[in-house]
N, C-alpha and C. Protein backbone atom coordinates (compact mmCIF):
# COMPACT_ATOMS: atom_id res chain seq x y z
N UNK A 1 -30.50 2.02 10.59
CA UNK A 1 -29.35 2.68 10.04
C UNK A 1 -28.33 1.68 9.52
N UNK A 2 -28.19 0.07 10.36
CA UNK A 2 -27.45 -0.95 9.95
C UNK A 2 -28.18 -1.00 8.19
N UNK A 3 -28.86 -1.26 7.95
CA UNK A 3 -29.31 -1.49 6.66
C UNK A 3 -29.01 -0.77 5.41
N UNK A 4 -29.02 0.67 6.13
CA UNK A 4 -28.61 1.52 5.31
C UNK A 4 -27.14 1.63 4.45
N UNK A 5 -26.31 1.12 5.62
CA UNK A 5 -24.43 1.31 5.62
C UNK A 5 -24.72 -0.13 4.68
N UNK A 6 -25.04 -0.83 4.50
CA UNK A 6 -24.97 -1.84 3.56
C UNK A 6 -25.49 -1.63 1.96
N UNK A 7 -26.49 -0.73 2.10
CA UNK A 7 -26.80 -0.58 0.59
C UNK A 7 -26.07 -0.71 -0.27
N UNK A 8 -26.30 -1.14 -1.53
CA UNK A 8 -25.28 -0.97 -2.40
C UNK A 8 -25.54 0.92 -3.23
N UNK A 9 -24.03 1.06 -3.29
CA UNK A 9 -24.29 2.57 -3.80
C UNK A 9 -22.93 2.74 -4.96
N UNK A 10 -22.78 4.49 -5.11
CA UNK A 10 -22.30 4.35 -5.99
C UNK A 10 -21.25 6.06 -5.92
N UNK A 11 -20.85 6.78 -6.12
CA UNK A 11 -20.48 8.02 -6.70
C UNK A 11 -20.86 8.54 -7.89
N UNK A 12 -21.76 9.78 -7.68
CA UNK A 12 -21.98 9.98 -8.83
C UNK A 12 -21.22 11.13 -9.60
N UNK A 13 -20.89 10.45 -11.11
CA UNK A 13 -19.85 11.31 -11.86
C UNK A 13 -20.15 12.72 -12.14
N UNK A 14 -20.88 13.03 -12.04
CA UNK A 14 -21.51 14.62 -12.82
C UNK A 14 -21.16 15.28 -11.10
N UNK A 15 -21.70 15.36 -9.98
CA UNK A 15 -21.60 15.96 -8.72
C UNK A 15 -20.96 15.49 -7.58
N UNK A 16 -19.82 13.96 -8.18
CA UNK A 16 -19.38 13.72 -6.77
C UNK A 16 -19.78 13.19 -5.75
N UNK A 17 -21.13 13.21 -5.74
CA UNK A 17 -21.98 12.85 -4.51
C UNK A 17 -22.24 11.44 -4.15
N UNK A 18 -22.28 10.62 -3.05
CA UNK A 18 -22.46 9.41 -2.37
C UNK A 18 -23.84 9.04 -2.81
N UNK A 19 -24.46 8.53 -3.72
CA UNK A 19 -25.75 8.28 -4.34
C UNK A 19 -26.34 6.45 -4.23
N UNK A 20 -27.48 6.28 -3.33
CA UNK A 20 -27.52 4.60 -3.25
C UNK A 20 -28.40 4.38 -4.57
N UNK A 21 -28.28 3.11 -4.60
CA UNK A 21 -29.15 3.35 -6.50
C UNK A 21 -30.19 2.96 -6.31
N UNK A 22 -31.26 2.93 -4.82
CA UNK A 22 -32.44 2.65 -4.34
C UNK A 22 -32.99 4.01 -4.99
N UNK A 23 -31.92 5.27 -4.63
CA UNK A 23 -32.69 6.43 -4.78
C UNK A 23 -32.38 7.31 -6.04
N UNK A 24 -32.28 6.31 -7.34
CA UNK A 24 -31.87 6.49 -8.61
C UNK A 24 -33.71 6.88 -9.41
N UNK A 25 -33.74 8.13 -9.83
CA UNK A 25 -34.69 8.35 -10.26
C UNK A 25 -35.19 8.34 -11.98
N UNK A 26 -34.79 7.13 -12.39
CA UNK A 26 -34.70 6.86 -13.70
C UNK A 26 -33.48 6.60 -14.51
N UNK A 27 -32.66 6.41 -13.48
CA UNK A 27 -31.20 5.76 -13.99
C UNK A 27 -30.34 7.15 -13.36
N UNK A 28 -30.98 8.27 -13.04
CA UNK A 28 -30.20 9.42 -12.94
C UNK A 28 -29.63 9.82 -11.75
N UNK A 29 -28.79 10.58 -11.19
CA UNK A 29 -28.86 11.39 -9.95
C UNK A 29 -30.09 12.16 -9.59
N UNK A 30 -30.32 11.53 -8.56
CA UNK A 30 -31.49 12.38 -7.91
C UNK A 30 -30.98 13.91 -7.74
N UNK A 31 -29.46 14.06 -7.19
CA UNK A 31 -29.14 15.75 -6.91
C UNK A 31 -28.74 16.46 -8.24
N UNK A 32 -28.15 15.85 -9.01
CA UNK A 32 -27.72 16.54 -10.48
C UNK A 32 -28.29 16.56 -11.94
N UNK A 33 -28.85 15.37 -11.61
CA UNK A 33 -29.92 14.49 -13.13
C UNK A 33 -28.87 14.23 -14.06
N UNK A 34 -27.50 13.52 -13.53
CA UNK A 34 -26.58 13.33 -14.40
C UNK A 34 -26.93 11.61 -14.36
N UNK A 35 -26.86 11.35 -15.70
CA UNK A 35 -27.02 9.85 -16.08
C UNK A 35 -25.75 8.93 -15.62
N UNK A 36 -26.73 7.78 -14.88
CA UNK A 36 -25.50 6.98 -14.26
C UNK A 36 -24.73 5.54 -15.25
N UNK A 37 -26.12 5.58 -16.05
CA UNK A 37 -25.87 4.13 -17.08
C UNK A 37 -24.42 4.72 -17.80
N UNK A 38 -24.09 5.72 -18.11
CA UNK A 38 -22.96 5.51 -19.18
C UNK A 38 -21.81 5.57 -17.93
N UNK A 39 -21.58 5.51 -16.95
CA UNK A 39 -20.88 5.10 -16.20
C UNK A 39 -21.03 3.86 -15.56
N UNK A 40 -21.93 3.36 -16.22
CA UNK A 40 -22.54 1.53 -15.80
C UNK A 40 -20.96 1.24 -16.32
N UNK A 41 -21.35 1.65 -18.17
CA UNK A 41 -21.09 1.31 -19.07
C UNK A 41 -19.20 1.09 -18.85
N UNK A 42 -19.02 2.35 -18.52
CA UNK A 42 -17.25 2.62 -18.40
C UNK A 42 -16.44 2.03 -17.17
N UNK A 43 -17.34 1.45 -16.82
CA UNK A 43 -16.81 1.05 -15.21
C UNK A 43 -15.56 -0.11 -15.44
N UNK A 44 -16.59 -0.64 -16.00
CA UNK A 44 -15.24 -2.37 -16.52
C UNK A 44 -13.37 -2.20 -16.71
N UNK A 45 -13.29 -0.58 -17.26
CA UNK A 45 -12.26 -0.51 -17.39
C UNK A 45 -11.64 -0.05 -16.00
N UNK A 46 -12.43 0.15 -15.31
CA UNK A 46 -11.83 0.54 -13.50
C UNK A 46 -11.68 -0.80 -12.52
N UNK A 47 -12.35 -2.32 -12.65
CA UNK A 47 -12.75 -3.25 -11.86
C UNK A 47 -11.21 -3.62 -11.28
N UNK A 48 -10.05 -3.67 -11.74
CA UNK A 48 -8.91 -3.22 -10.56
C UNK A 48 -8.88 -2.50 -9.85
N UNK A 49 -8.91 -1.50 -10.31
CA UNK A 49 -8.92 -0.14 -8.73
C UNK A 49 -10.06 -0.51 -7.95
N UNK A 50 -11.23 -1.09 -8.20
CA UNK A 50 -12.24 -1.02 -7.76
C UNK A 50 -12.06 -2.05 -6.66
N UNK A 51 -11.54 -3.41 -7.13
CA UNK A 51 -11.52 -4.59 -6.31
C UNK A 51 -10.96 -4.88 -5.06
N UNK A 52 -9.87 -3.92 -5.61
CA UNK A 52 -8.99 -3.62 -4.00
C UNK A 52 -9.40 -2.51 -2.86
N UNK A 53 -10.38 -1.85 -2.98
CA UNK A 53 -11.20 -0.82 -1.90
C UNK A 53 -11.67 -1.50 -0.58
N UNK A 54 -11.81 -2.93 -0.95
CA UNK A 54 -12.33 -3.17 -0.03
C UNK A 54 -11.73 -3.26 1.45
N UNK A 55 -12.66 -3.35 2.43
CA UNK A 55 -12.40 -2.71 3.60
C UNK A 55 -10.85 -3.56 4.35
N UNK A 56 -11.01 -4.99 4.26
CA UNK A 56 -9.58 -5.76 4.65
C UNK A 56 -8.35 -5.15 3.73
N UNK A 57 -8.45 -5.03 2.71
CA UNK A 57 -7.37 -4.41 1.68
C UNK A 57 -6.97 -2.95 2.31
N UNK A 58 -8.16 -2.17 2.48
CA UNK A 58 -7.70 -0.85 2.86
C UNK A 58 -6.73 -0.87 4.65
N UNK A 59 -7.53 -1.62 5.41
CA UNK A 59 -6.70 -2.49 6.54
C UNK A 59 -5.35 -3.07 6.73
N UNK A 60 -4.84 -3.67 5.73
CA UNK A 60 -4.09 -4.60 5.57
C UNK A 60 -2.55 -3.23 5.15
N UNK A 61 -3.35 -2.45 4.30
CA UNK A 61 -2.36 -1.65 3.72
C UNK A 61 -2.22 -0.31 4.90
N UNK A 62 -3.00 0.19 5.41
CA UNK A 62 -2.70 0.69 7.05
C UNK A 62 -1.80 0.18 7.87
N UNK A 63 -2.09 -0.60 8.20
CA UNK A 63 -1.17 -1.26 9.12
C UNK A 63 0.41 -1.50 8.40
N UNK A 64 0.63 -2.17 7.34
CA UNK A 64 2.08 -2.17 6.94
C UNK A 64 2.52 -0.93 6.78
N UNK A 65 1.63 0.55 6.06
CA UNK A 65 1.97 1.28 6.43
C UNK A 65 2.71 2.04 7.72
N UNK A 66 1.33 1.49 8.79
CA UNK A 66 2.24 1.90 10.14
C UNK A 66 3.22 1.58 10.54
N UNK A 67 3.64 0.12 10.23
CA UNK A 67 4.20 -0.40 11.00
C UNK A 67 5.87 0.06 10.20
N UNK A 68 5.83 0.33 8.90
CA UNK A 68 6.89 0.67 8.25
C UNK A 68 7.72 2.09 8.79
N UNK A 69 6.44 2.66 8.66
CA UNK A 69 6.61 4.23 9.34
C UNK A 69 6.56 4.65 10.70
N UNK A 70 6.75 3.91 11.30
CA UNK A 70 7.20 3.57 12.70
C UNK A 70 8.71 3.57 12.76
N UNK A 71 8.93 2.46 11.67
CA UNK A 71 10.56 2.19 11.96
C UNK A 71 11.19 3.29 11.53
N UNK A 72 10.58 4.59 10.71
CA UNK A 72 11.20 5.52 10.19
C UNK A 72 11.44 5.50 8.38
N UNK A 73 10.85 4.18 7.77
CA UNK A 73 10.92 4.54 6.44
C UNK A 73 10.05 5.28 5.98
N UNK A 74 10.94 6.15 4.65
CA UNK A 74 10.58 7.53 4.04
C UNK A 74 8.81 6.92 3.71
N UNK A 75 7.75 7.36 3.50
CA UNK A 75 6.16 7.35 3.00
C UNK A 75 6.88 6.79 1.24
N UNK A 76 7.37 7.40 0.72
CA UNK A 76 7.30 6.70 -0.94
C UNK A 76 7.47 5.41 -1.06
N UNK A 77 8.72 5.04 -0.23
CA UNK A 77 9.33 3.81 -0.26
C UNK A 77 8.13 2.85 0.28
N UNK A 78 7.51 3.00 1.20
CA UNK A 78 6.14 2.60 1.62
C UNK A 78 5.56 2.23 0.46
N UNK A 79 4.93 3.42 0.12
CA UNK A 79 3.96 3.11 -1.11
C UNK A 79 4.50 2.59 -2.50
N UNK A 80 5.64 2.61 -2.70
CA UNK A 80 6.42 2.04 -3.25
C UNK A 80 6.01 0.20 -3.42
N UNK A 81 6.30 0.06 -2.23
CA UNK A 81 6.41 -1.25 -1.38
C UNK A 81 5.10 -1.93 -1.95
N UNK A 82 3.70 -1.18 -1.50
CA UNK A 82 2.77 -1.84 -1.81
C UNK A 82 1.88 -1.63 -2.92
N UNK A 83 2.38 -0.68 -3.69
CA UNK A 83 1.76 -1.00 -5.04
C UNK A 83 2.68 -2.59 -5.78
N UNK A 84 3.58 -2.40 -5.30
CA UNK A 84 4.38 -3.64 -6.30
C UNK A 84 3.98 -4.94 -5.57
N UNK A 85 3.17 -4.86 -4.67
CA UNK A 85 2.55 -5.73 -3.49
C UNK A 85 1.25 -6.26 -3.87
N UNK A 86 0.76 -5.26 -4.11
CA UNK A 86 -0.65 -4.84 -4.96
C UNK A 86 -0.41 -5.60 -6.43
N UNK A 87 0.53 -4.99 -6.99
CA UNK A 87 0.23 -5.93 -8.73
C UNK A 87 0.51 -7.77 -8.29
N UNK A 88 1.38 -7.98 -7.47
CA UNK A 88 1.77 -9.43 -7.41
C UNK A 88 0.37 -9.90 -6.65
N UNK A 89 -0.36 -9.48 -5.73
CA UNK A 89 -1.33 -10.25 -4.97
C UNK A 89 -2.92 -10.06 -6.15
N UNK A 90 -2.79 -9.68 -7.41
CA UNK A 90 -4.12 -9.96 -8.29
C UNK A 90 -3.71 -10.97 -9.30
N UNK A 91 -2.29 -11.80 -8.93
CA UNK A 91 -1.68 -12.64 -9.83
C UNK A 91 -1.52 -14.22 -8.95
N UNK A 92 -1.87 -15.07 -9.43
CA UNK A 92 -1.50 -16.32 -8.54
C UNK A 92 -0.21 -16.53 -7.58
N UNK A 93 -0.19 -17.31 -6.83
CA UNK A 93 0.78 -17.01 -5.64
C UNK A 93 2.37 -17.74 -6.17
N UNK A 94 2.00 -18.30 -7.00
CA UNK A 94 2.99 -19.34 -7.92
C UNK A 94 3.68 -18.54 -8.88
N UNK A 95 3.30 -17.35 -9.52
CA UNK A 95 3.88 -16.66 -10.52
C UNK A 95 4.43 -14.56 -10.04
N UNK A 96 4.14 -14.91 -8.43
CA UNK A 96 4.84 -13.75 -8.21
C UNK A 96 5.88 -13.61 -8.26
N UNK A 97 6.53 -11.87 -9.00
CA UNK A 97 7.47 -12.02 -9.55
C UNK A 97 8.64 -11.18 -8.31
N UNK A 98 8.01 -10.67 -7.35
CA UNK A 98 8.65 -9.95 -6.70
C UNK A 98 7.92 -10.13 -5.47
N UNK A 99 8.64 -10.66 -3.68
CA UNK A 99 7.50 -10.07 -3.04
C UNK A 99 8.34 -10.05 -1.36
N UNK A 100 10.09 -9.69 -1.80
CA UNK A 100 10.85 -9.25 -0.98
C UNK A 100 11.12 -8.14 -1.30
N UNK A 101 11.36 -7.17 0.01
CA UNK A 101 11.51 -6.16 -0.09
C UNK A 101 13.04 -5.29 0.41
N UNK A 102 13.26 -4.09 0.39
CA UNK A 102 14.45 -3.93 1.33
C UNK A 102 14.13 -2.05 0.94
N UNK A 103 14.37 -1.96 2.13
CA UNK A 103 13.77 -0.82 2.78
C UNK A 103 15.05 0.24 3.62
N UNK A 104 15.27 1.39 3.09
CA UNK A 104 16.24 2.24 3.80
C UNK A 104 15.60 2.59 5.00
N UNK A 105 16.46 2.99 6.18
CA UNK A 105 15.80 3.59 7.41
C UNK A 105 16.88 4.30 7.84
N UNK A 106 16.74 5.48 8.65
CA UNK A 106 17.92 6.29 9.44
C UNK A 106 18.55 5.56 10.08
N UNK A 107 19.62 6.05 10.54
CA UNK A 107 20.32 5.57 12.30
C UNK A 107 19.93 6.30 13.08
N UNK A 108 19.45 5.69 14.22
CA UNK A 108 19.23 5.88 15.27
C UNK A 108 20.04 6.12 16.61
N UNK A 109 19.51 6.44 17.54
CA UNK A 109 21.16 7.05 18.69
C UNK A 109 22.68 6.17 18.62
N UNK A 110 20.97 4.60 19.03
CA UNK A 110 22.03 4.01 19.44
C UNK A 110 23.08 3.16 18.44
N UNK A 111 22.27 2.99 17.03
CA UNK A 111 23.03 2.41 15.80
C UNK A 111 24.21 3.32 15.81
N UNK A 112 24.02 4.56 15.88
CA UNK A 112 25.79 5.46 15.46
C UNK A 112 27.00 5.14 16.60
N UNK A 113 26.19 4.55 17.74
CA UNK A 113 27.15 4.57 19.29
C UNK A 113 28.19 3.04 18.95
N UNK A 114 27.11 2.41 17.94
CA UNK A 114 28.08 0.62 18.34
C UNK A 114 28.68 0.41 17.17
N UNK A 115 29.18 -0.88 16.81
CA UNK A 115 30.01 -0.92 15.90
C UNK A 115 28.94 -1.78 14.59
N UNK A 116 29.83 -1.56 13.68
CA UNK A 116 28.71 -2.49 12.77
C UNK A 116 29.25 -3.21 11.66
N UNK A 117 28.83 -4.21 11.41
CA UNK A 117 29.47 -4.88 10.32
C UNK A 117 28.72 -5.04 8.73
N UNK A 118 29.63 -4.52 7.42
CA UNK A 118 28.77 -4.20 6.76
C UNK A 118 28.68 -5.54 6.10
N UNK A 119 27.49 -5.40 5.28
CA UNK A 119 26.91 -6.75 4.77
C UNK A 119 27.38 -7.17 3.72
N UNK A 120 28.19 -6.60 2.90
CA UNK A 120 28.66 -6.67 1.29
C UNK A 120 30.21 -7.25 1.93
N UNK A 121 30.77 -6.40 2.24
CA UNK A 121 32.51 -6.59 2.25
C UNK A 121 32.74 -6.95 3.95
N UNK A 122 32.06 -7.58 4.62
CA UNK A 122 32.33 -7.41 5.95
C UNK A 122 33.40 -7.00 7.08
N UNK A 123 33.44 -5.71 6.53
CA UNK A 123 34.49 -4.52 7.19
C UNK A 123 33.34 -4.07 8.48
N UNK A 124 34.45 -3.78 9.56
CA UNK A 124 33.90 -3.31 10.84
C UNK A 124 33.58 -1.91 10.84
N UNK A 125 32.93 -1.00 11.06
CA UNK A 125 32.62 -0.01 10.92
C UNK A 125 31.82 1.01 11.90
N UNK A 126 32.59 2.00 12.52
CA UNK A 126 31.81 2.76 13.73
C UNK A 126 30.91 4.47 13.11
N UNK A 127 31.42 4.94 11.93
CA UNK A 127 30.57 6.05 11.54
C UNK A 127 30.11 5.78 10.19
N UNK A 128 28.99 6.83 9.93
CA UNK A 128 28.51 6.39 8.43
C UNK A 128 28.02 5.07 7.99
N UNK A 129 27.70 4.99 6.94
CA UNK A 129 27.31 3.78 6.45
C UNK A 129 25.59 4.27 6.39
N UNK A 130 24.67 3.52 5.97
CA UNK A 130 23.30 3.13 6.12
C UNK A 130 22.91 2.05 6.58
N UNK A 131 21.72 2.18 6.96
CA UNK A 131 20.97 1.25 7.56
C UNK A 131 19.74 0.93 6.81
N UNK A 132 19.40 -0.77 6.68
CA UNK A 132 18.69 -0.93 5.62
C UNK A 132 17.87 -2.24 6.48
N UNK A 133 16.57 -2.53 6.24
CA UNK A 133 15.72 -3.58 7.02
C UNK A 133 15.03 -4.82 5.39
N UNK A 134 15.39 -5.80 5.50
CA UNK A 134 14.69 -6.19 4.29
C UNK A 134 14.28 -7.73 4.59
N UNK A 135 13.05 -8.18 4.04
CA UNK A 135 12.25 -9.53 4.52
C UNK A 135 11.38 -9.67 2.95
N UNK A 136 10.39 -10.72 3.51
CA UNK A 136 9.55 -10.99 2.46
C UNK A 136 8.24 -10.60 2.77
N UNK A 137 7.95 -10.45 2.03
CA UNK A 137 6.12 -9.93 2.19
C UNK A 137 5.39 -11.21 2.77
N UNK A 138 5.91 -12.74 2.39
CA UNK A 138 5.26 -13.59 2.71
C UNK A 138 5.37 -14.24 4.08
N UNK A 139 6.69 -13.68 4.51
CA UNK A 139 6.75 -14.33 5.73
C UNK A 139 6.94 -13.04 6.75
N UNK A 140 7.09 -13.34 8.34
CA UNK A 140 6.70 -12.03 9.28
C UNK A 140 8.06 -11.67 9.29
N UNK A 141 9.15 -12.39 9.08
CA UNK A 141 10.94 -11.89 9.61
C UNK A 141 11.13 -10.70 8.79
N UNK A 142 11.65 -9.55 9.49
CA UNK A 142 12.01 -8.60 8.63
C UNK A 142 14.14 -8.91 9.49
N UNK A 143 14.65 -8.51 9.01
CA UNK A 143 16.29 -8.61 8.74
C UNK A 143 17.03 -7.11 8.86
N UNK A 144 17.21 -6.60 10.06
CA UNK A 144 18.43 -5.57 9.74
C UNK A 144 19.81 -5.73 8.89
N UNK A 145 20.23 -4.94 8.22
CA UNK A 145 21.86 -4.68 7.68
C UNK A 145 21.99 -3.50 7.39
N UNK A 146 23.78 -3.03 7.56
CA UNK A 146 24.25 -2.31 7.46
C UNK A 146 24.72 -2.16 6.55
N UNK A 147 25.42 -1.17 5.64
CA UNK A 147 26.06 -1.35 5.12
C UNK A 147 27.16 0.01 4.93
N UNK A 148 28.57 -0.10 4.53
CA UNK A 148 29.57 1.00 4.93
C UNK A 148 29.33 2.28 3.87
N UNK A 149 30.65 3.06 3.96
CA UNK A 149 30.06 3.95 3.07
C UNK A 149 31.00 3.73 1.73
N UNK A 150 31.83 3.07 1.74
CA UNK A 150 32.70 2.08 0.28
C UNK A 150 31.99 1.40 -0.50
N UNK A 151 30.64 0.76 0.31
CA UNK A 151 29.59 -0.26 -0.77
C UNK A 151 28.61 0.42 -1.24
């Protein structure tokens, strides 16, 4: 069954179906008899979407997921996060153009209970305001700030 999970395979366009191309019966779907060559053919224009499927990529983007959505940031801002993550990491590491981030999050019990100092105008501040977490993609420090409700 190990042998099997390794095959190389494919989706086939006409039915959808998980098809290995061991069991390609003349280039076709064995379940539909939909031809796979002209999707040989069209593929090239997919080899981005394609490149990043793989299993560490799909991993890598789980986990920042979790770990984002843990702290309480909204899912867009997430995905947000790592598509623009995604275009800079198929580009050399020298010409990324973006790969800090900054991220809204709620307050929490105890953020509304203490005092806070905002990050723009550094006024002291006990209600309101937002709370914002922001670091670099390249390094592990992520950075709380506040900020009031004037900035």
């Amino acid at each position: 069954m190990t042998s099997r999970m390794h095959a190389p395979h494919t989706t086939c366009p006409g039915c959808q179906e998980e098809v290995f191309l061991d069991e390609l019966v003349g280039g076709k779907c064995p379940l539909c008899g939909c031809s796979l060559e002209d999707f040989e053919e069209s593929i090239g224009e997919y080899d981005g979407i394609l490149d990043r499927s793989d299993l560490s990529w799909l991993i890598f983007n789980y986990f920042v997921f979790k770990k984002f959505a843990d702290l309480g940031v909204p899912p867009s801002q997430i995905m947000d996060l790592l598509s623009t993550y995604e275009q800079n990491a198929e580009k050399p590491r020298e010409e990324w153009t973006k790969s800090d981030f900054s991220l809204e999050l709620p307050m929490g019990m105890l953020d509304a209970l203490r005092p806070k100092k905002c990050a723009k105008c550094n006024r002291l501040f006990f209600r309101g305001g937002k709370k914002e977490i922001h670091g670099d993609m390249r390094s592990t420090k992520v950075y709380t700030r506040y900020f009031c409700d004037r900035c």
